[in-house]
Protein backbone atom coordinates (compact mmCIF):
# COMPACT_ATOMS: atom_id res chain seq x y z
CA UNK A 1 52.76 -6.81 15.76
CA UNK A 2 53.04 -6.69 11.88
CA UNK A 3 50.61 -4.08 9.72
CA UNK A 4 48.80 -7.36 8.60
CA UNK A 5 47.75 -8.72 11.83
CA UNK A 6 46.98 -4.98 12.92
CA UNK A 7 44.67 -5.17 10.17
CA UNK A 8 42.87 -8.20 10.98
CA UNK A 9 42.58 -7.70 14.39
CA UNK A 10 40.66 -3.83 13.26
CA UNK A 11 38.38 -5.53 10.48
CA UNK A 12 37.61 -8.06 12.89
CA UNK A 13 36.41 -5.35 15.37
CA UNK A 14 34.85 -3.86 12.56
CA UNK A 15 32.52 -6.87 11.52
CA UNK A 16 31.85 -7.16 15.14
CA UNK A 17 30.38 -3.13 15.42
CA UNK A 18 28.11 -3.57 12.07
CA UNK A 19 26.62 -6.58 13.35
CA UNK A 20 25.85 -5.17 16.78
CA UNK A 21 24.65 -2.07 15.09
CA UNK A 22 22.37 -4.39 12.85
CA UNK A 23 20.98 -6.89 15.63
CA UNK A 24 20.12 -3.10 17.70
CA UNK A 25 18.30 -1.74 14.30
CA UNK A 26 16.59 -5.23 14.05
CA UNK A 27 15.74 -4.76 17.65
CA UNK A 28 13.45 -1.33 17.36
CA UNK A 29 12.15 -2.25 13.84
CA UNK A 30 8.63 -3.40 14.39
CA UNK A 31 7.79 -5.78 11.41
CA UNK A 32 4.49 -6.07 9.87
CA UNK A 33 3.63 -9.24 11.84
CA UNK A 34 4.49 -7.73 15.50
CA UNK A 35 2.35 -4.21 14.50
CA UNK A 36 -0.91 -4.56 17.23
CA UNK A 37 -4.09 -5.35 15.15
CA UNK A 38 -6.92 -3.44 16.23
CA UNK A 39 -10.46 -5.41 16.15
CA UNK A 40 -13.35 -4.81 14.53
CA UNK A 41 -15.03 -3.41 17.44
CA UNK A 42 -11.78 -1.46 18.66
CA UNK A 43 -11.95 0.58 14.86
CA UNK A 44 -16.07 0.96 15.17
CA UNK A 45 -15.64 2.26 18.90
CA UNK A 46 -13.55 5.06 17.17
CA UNK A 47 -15.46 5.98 14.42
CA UNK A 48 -18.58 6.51 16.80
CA UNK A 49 -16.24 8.56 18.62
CA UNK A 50 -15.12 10.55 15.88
CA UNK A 51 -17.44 10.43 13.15
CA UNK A 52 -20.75 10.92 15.38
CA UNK A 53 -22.34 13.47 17.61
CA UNK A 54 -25.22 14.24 19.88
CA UNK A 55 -27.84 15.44 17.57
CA UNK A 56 -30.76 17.17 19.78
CA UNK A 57 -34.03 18.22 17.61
CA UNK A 58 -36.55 20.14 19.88
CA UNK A 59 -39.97 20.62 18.80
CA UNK A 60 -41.92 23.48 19.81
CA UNK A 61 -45.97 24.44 18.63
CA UNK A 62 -46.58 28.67 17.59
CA UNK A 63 -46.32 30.12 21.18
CA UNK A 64 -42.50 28.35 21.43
CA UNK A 65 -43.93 25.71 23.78
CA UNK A 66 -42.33 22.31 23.51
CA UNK A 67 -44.38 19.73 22.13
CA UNK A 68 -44.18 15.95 24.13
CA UNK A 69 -44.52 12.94 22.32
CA UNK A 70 -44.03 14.56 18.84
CA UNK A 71 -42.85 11.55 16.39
CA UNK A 72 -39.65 12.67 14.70
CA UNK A 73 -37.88 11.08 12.09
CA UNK A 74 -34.30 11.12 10.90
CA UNK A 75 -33.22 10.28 7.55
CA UNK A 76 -29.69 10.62 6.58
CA UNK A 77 -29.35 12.01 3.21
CA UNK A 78 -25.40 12.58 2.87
CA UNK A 79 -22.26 11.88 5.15
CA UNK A 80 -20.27 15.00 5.52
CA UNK A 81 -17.01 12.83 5.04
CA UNK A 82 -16.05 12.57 1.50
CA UNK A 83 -17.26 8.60 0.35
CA UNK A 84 -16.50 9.04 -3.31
CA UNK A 85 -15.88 7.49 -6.66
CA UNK A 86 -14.06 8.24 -9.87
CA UNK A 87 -16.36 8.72 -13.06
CA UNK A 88 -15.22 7.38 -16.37
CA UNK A 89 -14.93 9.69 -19.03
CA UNK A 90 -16.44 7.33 -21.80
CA UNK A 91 -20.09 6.78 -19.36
CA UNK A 92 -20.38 10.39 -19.98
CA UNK A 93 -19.86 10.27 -24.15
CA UNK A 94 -22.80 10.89 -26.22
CA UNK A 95 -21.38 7.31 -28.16
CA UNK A 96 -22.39 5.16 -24.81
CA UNK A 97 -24.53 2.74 -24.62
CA UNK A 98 -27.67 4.71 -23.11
CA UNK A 99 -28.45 1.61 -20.95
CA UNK A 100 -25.07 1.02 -19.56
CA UNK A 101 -24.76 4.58 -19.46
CA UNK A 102 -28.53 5.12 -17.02
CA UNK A 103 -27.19 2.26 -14.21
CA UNK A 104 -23.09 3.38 -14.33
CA UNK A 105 -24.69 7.09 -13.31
CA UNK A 106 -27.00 5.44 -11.43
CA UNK A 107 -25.08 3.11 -9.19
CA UNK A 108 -22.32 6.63 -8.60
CA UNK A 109 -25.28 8.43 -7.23
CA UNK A 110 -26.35 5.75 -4.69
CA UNK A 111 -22.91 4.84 -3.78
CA UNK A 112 -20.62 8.18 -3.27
CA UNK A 113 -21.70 11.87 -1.96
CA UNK A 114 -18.21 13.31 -4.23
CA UNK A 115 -16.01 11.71 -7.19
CA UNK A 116 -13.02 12.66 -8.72
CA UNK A 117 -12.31 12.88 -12.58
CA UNK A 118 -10.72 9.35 -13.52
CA UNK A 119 -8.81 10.47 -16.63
CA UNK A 120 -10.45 13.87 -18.29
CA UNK A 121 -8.75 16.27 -16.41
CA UNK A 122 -5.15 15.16 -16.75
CA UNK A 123 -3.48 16.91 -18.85
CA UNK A 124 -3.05 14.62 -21.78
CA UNK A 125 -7.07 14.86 -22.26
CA UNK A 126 -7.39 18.35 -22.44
CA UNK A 127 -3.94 19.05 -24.32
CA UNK A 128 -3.44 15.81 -26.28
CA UNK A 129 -2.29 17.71 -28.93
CA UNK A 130 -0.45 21.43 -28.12
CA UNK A 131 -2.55 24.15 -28.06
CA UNK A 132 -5.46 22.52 -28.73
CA UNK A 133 -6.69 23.14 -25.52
CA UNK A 134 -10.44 21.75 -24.75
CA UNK A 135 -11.97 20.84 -21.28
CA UNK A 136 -15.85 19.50 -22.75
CA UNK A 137 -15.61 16.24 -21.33
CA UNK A 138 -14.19 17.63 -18.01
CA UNK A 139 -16.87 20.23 -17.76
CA UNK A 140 -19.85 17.39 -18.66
CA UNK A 141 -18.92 15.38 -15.59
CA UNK A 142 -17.84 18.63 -13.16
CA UNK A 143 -21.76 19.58 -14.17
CA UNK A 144 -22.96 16.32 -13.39
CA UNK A 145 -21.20 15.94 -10.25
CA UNK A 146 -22.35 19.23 -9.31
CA UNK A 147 -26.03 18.04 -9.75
CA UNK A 148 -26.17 14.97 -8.10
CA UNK A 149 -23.20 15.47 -4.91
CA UNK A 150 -23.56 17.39 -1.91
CA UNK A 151 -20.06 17.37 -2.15
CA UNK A 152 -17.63 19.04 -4.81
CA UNK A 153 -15.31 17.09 -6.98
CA UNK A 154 -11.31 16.53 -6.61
CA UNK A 155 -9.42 17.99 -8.99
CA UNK A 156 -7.33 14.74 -10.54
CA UNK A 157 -4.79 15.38 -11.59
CA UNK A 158 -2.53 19.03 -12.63
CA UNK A 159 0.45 17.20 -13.67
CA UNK A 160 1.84 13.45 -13.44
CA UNK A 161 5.54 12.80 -12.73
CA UNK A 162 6.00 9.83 -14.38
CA UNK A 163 7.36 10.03 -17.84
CA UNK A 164 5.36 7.67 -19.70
CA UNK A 165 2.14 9.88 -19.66
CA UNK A 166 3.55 12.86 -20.80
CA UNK A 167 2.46 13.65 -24.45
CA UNK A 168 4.73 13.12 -27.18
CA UNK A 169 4.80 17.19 -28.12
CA UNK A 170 5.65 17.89 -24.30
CA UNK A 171 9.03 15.94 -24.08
CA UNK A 172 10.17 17.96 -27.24
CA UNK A 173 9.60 21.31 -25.90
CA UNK A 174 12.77 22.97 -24.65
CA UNK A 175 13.22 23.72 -21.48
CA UNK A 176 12.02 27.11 -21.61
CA UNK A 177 9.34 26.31 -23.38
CA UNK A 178 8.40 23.53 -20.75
CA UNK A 179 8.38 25.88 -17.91
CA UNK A 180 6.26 28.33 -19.32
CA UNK A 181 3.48 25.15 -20.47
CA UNK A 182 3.71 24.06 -17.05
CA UNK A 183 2.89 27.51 -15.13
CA UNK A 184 -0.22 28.38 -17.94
CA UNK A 185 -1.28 24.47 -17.26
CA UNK A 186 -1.63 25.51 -13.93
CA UNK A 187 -2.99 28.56 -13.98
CA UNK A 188 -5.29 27.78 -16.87
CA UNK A 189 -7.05 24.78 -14.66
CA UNK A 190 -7.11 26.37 -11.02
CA UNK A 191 -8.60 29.71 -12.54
CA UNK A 192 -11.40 28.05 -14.52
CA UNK A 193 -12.66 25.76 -11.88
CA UNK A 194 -12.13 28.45 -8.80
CA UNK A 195 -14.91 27.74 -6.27
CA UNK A 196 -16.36 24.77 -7.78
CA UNK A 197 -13.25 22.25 -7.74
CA UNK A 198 -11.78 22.86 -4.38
CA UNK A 199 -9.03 20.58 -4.18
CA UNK A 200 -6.61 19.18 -6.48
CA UNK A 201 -3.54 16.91 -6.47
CA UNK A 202 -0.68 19.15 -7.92
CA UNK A 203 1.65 16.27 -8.56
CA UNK A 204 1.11 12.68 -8.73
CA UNK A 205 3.17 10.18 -8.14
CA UNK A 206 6.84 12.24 -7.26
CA UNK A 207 8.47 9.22 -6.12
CA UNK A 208 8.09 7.29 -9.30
CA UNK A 209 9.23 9.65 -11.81
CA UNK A 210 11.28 12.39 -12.41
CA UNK A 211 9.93 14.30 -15.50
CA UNK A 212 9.11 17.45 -14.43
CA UNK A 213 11.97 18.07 -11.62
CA UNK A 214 13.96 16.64 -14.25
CA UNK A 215 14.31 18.65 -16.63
CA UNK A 216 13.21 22.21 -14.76
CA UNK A 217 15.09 21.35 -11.26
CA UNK A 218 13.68 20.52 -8.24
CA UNK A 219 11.97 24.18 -7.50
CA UNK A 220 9.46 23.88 -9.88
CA UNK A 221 6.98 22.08 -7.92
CA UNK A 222 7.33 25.44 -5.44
CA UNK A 223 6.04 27.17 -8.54
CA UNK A 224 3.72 24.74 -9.61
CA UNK A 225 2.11 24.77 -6.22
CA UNK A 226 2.12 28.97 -6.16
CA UNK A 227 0.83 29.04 -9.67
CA UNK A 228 -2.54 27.27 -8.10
CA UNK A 229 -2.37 28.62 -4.82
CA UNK A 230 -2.37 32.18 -6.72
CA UNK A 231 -5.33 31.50 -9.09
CA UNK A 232 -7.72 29.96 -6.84
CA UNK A 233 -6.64 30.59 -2.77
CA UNK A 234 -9.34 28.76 -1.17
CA UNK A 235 -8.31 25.29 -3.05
CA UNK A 236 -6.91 23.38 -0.96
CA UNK A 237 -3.20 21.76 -2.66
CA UNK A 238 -2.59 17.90 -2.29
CA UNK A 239 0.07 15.55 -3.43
CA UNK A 240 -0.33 11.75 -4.19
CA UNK A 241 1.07 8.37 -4.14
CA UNK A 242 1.28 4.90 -3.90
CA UNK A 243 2.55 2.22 -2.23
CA UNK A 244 2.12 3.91 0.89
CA UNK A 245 -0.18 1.55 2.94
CA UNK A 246 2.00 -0.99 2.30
CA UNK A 247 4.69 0.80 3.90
CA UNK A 248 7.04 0.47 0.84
CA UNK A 249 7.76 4.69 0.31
CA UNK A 250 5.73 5.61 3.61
CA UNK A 251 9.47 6.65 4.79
CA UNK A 252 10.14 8.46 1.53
CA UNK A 253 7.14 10.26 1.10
CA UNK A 254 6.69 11.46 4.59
CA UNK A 255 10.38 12.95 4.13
CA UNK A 256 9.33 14.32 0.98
CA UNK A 257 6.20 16.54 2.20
CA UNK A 258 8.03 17.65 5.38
CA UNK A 259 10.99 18.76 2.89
CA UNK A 260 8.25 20.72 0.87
CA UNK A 261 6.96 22.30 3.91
CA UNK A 262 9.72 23.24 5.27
CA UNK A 263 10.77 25.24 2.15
CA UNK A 264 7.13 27.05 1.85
CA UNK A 265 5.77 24.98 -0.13
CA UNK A 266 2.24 25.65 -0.15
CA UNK A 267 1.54 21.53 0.60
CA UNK A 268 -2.43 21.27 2.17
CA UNK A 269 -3.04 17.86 1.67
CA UNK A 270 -1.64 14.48 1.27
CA UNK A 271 -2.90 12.04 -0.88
CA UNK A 272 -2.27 8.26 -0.28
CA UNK A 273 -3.44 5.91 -3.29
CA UNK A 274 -4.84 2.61 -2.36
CA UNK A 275 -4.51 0.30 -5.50
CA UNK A 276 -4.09 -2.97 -3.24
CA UNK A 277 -2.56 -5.72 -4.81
CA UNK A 278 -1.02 -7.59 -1.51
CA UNK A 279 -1.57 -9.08 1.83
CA UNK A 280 -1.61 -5.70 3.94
CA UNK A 281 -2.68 -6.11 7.66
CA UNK A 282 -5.14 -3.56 8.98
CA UNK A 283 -2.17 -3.18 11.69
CA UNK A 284 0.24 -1.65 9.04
CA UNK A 285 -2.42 0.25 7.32
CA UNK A 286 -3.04 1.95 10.47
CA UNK A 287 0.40 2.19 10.88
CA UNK A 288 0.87 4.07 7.64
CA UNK A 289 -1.82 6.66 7.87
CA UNK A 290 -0.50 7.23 11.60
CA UNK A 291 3.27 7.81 10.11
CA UNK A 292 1.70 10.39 7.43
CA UNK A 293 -0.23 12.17 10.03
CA UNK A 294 2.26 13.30 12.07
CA UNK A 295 2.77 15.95 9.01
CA UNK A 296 -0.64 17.58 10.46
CA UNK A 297 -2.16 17.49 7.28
CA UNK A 298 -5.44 16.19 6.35
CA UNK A 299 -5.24 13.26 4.48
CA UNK A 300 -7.38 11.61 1.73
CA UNK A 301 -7.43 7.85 0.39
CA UNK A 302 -7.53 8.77 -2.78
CA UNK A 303 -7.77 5.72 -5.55
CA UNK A 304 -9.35 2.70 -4.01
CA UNK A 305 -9.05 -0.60 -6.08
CA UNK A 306 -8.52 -4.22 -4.75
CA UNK A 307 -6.99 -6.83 -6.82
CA UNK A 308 -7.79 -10.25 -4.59
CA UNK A 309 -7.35 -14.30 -5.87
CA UNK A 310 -10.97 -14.87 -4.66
CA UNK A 311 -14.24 -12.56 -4.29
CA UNK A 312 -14.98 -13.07 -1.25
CA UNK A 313 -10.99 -12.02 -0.18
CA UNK A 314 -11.29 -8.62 -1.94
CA UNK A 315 -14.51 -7.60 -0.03
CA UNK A 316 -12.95 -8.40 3.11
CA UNK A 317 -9.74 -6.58 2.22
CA UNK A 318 -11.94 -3.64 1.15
CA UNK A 319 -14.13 -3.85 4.34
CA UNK A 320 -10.76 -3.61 6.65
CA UNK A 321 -9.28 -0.77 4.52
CA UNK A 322 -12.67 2.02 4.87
CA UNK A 323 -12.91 0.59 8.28
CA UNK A 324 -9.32 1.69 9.28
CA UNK A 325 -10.06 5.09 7.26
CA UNK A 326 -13.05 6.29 8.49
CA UNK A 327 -11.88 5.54 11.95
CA UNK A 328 -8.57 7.70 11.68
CA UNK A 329 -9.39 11.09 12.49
CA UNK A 330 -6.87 12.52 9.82
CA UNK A 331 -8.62 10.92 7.36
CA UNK A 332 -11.16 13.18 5.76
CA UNK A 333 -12.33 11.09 2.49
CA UNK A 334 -12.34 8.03 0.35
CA UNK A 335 -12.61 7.34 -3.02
CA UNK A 336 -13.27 4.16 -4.95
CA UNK A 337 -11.41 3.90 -8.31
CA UNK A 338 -13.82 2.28 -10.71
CA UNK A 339 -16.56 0.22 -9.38
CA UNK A 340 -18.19 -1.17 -12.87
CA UNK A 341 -15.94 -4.26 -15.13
CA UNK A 342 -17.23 -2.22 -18.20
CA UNK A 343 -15.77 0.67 -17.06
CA UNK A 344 -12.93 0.00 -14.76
CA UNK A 345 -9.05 0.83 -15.22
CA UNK A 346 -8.52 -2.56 -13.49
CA UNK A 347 -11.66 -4.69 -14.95
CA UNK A 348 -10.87 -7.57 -11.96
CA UNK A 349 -11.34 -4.73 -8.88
CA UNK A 350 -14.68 -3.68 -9.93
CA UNK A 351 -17.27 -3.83 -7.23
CA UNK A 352 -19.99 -4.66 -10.04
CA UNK A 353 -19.27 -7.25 -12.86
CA UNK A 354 -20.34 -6.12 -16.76
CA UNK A 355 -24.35 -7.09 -16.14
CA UNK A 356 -24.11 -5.21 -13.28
CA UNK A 357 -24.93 -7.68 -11.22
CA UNK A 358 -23.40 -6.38 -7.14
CA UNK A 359 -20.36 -8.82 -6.47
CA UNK A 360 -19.35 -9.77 -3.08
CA UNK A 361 -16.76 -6.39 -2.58
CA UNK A 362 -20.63 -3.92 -3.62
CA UNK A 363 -22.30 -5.98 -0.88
CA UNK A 364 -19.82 -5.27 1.71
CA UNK A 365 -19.08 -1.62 0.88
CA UNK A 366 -23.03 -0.82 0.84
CA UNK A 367 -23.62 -2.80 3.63
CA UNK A 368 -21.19 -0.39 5.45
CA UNK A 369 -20.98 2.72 4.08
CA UNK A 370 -24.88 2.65 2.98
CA UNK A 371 -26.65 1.04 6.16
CA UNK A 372 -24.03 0.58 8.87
CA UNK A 373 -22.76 3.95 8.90
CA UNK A 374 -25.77 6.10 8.31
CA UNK A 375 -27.99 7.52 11.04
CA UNK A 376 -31.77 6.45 10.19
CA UNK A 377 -33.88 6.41 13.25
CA UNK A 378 -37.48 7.02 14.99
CA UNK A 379 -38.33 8.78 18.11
CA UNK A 380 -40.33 10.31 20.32
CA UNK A 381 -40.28 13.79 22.38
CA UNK A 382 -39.24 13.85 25.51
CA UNK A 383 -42.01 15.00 28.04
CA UNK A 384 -39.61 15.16 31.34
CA UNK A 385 -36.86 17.37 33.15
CA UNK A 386 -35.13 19.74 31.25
CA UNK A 387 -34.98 17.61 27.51
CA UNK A 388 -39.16 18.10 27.63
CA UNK A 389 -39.49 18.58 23.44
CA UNK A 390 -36.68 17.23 22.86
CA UNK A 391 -35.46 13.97 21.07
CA UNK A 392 -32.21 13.30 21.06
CA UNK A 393 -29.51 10.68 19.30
CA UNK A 394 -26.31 9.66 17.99
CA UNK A 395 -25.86 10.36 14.44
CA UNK A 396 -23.07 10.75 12.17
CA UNK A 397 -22.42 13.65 10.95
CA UNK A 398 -23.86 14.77 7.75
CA UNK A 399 -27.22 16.30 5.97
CA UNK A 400 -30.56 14.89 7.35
CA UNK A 401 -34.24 14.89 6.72
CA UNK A 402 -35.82 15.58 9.54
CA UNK A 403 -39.22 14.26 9.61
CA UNK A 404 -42.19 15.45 12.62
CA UNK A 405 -45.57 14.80 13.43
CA UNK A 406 -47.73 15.92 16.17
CA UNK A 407 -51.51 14.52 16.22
CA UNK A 408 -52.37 16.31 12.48
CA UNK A 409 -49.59 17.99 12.01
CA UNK A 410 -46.31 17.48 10.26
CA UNK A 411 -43.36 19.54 9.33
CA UNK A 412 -40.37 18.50 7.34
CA UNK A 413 -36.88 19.93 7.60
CA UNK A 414 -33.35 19.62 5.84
CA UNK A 415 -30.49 20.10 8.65
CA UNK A 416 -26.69 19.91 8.37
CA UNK A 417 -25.20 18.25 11.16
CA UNK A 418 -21.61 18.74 11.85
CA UNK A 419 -18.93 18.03 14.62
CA UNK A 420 -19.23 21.88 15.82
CA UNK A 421 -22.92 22.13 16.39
CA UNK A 422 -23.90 22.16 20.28
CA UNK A 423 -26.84 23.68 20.88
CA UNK A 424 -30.54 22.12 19.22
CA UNK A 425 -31.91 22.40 15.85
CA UNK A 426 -35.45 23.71 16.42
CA UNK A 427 -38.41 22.48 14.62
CA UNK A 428 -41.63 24.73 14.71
CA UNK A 429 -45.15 22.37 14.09
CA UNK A 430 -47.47 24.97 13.40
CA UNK A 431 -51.09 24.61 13.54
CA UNK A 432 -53.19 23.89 10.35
């Protein structure tokens, strides 16, 4: 046989292996369409299971004799999951418009228990210009936050891979120069805020841009993240990124953050942005956080915006995304990015328009986050077996008012209520 035909014959076999290999790789890949979609009462079934617990109050009078048929009343005050939001440096300028400025703060209150710096802790707001370091504005909303939240701020964000939001005088330093900016950046930030801001996300966005790595190699992120670790040890170290839900990078960045781990990297958290802007089925969200979990590491959805073509689709798409959240276990906050037009990075993803006037997307996310998920209930002692004094319920877990009367008497109580308490909070009624 001649060298030509022998070559035929092997580039026909050849064809024939690559597409047997690619009808097998077609085989096991499951595409979004074929991914199982949980229902609505499949994801609340697992949020009861994970978010709630037995609370058990018992009541007793002076002499630590239960009391039957006390009323009690539970209020929840705060979730102990993270629901937050991002605050807007420019609500918090003395130049704002004091109306705008009293319903913005007020609508973060009632909606979030944390928040997150939007822009006034990156490092182009408190450097813009080099050495003319200044963190006001980031210290007005950390001390407003601090006021109003149960729950401590992020820390949003150390440094920003992508190129375009470095400053102009950091791209001319030389490399030297660079490396030494980045490690007192680091330091600077984690030292001043130790205790109060107790997480942060080192590095955003790694798979879009190369800045840093690029021009200090790869290993600076290991210092970057031992720079922080070293100044404040209790913080707990995230990174963050985007198109992750969708599924786009979810292979990428799950490769990425087992590479840092493996290598020491002092990696505590993952961050997973949520700027929707496409049909994504709850099935492949799921999907996403499951594939990101597997890295053992809490995870946080970080920057929640929804860009819809009607209202009415962007409070659904909303709805399904804290729904799949809040029922992962893994999942141990939320944050919405922007909720007011006036003050929004995205004006058409705000949950409140520019009168704010609630749109369709504030309706649903109150009517879930504010009513549907929050324990507040009335009951009655228990005057039989061994629960006599004792009213008992399923609540999530959080902070609570605790609210009892017995004939004239009443007593009220703060409690915290977490997934590790088993044994009942007790509630003395004295007598008058």
């Amino acid at each position: 046989m001649s060298k030509s035909r022998w070559f035929v014959w092997i580039l026909a076999i050849s064809v024939c292996i690559g597409l047997f290999q690619s009808s097998v790789l077609q085989m096991f890949a499951v595409p979004q369409s074929q991914l199982i979609e949980p229902t609505i009462s499949q994801l609340e079934a697992r949020i009861r299971q994970i978010r709630m617990g037995d609370l058990q109050i018992k009541v007793i009078d002076d002499k630590q004799n239960p009391i039957v048929n006390a009323e009690v009343l539970v209020e929840q005050l705060a979730h102990a999951f993270q629901f937050g939001v991002s605050l807007r440096t420019e609500m918090f300028r003395d130049d704002a418009d004091p109306a705008s400025q009293r319903q913005y703060l007020k609508i973060a209150q009632e909606l979030a228990n944390s928040s997150v710096h939007e822009d006034a802790l990156k490092w182009y707001s408190t450097e813009s210009n080099r050495g003319q370091v200044t963190y006001a504005e980031s210290d007005r909303i950390l001390d407003w936050s601090d006021r109003h939240y149960p729950l401590p701020m992020r820390g949003h964000n150390l440094f920003w891979e992508v190129e375009q939001w470095q400053q102009s005088w950091l791209k001319q330093l030389s490399n030297d120069d660079l490396h030494q900016a980045v490690l007192k950046r680091a330091n600077d930030v984690c030292t001043r805020y130790r205790g109060r801001i107790t997480e942060y996300d080192v590095l955003n966005e790694m798979l879009h841009g190369n800045f840093f790595r690029g021009r200090l190699g790869d290993r600076i992120v290991d210092e970057m993240f031992a720079k922080c670790a070293k100044a404040d040890p209790q913080a707990r170290l995230y990174l963050n990124e985007y198109d992750i839900l969708n599924g786009k990078l979810v292979d990428a960045y799950s490769k990425q953050v087992r590479t840092l781990l493996d290598r020491g990297v002092k990696v505590g958290g993952i961050g997973i942005q949520a700027h929707i802007r496409e049909n994504i089925s709850i099935a492949k969200m799921q999907s996403s956080i499951d594939q990101m979990a597997k890295l053992g590491l809490p995870i946080k959805i970080t920057e929640v915006s929804v860009l819809a073509d009607t209202e009415s689709r962007k409070a659904q798409v909303l709805t399904d995304l804290y729904r799949v959240a809040f029922a992962h276990p893994d999942v141990k906050g939320i944050t919405l990015w922007g909720f007011w037009e006036g003050a929004a990075w995205e004006p058409k993803t705000a949950l409140y328009d520019r009168q704010f006037k609630p749109l369709p997307a504030a309706q649903a996310y109150r009517k879930l986050v504010l009513e549907q998920w929050r324990t507040n209930i009335r009951g009655i002692t228990s005057y039989s077996g061994n629960q006599v004094g004792m009213y008992s319920t399923k609540a999530f877990f959080g902070t609570y008012r605790v609210t009892v009367k017995s004939g004239d008497r009443q007593i009220q109580k703060t409690i915290t209520f977490n997934d590790r308490d088993q044994a009942p909070y007790v509630i003395q009624v004295s007598a008058l």
